[in-house]
N, C-alpha and C. Protein backbone atom coordinates (compact mmCIF):
# COMPACT_ATOMS: atom_id res chain seq x y z
N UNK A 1 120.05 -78.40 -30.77
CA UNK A 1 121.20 -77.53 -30.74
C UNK A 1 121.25 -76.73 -32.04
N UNK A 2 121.76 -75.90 -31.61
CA UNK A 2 121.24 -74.26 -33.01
C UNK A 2 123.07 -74.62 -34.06
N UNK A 3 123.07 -74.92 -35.30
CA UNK A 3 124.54 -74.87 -35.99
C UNK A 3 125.12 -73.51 -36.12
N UNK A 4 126.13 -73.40 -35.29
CA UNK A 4 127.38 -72.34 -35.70
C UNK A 4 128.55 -72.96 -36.85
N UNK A 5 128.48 -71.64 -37.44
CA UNK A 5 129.69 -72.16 -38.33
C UNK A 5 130.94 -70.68 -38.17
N UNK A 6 132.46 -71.45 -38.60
CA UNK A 6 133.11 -70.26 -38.63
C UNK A 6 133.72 -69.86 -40.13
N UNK A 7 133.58 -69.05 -40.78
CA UNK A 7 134.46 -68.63 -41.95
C UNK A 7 135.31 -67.43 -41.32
N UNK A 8 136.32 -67.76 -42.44
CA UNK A 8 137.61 -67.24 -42.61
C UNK A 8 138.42 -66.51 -44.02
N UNK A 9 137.54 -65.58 -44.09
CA UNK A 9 138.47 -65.66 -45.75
C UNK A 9 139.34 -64.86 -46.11
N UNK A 10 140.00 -64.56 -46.88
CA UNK A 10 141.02 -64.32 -47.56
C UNK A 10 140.72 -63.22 -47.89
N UNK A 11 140.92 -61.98 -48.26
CA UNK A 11 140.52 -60.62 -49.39
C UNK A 11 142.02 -60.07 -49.87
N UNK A 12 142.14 -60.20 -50.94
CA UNK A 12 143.33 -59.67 -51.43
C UNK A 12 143.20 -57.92 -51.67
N UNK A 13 143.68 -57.42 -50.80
CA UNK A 13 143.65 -56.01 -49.89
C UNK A 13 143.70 -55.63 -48.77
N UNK A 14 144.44 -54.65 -48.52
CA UNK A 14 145.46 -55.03 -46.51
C UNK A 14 146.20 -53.47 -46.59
N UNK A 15 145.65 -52.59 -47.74
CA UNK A 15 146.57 -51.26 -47.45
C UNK A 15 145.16 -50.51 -47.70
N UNK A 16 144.21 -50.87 -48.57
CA UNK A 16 143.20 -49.69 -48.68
C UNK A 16 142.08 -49.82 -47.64
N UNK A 17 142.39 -48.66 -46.36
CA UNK A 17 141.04 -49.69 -45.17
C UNK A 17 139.70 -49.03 -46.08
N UNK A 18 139.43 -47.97 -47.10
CA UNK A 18 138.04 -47.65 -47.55
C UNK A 18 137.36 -49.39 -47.96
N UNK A 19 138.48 -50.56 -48.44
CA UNK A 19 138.04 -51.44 -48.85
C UNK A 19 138.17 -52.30 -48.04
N UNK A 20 138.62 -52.80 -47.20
CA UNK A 20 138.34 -53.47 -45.89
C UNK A 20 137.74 -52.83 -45.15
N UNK A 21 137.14 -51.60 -45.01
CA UNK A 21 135.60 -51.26 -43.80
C UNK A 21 134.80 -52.02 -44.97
N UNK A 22 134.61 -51.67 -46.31
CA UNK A 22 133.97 -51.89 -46.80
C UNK A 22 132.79 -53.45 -46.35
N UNK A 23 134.39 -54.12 -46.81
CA UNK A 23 134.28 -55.80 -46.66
C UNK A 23 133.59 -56.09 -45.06
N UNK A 24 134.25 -55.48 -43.93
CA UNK A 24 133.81 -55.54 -42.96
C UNK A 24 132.35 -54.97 -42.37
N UNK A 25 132.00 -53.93 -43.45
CA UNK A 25 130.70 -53.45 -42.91
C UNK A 25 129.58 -54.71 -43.74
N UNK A 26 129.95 -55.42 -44.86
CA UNK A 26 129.11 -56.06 -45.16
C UNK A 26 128.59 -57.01 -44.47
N UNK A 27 129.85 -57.97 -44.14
CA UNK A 27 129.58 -59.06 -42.79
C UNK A 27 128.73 -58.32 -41.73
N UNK A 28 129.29 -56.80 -41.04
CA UNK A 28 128.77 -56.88 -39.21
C UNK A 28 127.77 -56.36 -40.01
N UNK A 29 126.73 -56.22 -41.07
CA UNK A 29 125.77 -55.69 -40.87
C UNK A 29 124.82 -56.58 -41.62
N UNK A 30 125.07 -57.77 -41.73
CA UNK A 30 123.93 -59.35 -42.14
C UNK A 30 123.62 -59.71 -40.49
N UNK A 31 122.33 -59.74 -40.68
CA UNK A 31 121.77 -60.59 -39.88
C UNK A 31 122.12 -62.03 -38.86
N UNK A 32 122.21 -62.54 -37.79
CA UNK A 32 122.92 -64.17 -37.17
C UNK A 32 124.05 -64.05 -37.70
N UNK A 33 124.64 -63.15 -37.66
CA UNK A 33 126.43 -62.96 -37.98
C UNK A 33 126.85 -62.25 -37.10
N UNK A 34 128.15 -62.49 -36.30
CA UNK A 34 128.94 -61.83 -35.55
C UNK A 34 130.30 -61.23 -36.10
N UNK A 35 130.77 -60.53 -36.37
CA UNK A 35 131.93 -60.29 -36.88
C UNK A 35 133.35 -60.39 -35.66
N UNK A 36 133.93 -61.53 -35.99
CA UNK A 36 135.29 -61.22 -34.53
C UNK A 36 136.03 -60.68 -34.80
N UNK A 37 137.02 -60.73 -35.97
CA UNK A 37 138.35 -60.11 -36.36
C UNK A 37 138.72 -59.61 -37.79
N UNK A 38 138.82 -58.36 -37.87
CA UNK A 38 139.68 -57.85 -39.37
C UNK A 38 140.69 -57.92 -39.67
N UNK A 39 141.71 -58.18 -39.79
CA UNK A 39 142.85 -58.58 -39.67
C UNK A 39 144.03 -57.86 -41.06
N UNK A 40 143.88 -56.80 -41.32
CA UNK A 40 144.53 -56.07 -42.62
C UNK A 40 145.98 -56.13 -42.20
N UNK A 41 146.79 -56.53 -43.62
CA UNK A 41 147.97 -56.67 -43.45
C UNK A 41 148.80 -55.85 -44.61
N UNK A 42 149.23 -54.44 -44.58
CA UNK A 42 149.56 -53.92 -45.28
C UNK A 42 151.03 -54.02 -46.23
N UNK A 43 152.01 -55.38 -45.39
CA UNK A 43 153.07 -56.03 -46.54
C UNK A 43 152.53 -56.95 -47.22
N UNK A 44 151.44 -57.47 -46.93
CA UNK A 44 151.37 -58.77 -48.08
C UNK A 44 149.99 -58.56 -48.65
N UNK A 45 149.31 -57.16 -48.33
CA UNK A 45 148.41 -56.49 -49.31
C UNK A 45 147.11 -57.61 -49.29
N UNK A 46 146.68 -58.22 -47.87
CA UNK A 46 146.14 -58.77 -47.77
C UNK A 46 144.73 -58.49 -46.08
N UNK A 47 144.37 -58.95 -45.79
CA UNK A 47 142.93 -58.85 -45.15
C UNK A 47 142.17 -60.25 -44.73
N UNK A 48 142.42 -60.53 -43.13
CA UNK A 48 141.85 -62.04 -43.19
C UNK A 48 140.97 -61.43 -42.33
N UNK A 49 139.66 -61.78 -42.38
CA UNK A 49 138.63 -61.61 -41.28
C UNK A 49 137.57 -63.32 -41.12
N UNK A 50 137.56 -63.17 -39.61
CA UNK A 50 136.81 -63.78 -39.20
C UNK A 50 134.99 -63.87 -39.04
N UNK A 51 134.34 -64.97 -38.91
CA UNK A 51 133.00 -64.61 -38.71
C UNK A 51 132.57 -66.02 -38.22
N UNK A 52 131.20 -65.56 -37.56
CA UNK A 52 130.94 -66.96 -37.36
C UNK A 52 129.19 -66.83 -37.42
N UNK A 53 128.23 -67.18 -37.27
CA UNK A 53 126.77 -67.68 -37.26
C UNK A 53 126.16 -68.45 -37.96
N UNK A 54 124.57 -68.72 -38.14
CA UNK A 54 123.86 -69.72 -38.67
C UNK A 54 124.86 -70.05 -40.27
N UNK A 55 124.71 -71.42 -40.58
CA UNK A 55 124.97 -71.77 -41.49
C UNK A 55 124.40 -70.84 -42.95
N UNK A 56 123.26 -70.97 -43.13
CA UNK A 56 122.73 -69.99 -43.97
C UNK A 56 123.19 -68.52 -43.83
N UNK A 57 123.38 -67.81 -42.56
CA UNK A 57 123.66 -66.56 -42.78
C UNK A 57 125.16 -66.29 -42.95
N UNK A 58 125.65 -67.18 -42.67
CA UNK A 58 127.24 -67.00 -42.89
C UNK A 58 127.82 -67.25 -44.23
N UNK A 59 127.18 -68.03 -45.25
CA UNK A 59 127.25 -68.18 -46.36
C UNK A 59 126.69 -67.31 -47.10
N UNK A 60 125.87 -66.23 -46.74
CA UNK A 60 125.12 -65.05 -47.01
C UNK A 60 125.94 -63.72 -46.86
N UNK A 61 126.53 -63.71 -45.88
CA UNK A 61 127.72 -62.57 -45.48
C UNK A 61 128.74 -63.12 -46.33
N UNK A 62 129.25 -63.82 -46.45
CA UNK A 62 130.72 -64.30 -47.27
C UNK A 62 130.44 -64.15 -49.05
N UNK A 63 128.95 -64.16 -49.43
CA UNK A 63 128.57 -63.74 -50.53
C UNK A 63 128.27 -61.90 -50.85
N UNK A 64 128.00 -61.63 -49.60
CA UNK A 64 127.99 -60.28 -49.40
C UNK A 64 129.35 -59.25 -49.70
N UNK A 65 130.35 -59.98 -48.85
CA UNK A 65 131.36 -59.13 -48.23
C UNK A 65 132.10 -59.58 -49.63
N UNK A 66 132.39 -60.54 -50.45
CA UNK A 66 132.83 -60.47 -51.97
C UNK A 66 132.06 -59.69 -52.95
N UNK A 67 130.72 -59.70 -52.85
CA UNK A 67 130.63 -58.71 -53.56
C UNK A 67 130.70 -57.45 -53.57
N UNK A 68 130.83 -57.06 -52.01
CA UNK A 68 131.42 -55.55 -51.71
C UNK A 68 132.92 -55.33 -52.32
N UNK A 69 133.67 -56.62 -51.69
CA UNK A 69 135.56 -56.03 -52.20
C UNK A 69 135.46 -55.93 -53.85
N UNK A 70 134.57 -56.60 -54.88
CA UNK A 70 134.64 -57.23 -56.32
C UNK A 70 134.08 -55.40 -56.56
N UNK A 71 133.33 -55.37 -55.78
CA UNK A 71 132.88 -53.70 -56.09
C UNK A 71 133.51 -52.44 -55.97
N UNK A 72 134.28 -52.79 -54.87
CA UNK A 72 135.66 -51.72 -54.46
C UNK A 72 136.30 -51.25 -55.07
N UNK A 73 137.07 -52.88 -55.52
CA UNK A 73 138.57 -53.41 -56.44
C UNK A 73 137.92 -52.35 -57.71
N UNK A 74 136.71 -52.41 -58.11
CA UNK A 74 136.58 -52.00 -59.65
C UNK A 74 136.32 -50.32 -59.70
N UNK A 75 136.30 -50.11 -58.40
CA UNK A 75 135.66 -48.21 -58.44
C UNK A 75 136.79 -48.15 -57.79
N UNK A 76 138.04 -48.50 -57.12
CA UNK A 76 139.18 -48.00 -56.51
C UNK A 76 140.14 -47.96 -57.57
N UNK A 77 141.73 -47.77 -57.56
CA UNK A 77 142.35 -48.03 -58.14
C UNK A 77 142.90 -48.80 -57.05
N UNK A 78 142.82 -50.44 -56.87
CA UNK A 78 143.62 -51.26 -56.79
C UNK A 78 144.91 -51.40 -57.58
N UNK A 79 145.81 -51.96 -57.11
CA UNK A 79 146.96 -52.01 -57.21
C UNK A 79 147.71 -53.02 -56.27
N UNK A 80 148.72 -54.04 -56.78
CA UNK A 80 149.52 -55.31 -56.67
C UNK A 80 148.99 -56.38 -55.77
């Protein structure tokens, strides 16, 4: 039997979508990753997205898609 895993994380950003496509293009575009849900929430300035595939590649996208928002946050003007 092949391991699925699901992550879930957190991105503190939910009003700027240039930085949630961002986050989201990193995940749908790794390899044994599916992307299910973006989830931007523009009162609590937050962003939950879902994912799920191989153990290795999902821990690969979740290293990805932080270093996309860590890249954003610093060339955007983030804010609260």
């Amino acid at each position: 039997m092949t391991a699925i895993v699901e992550c879930v994380p957190n991105f503190s950003e939910g009003r700027d979508m240039r930085v949630v496509n961002a986050i989201a293009g990193a995940i749908a575009g790794m390899p044994d990753v599916k992307l299910l849900s973006v989830e931007p929430d523009r009162d609590y300035n937050r962003t939950v997205v879902t994912f799920v595939g191989s153990p290795d590649a999902v821990v690969d996208a979740a290293f990805q898609a932080t270093g996309r928002a860590a890249f954003s946050w610093r060339t955007g003007s983030e804010s609260g």
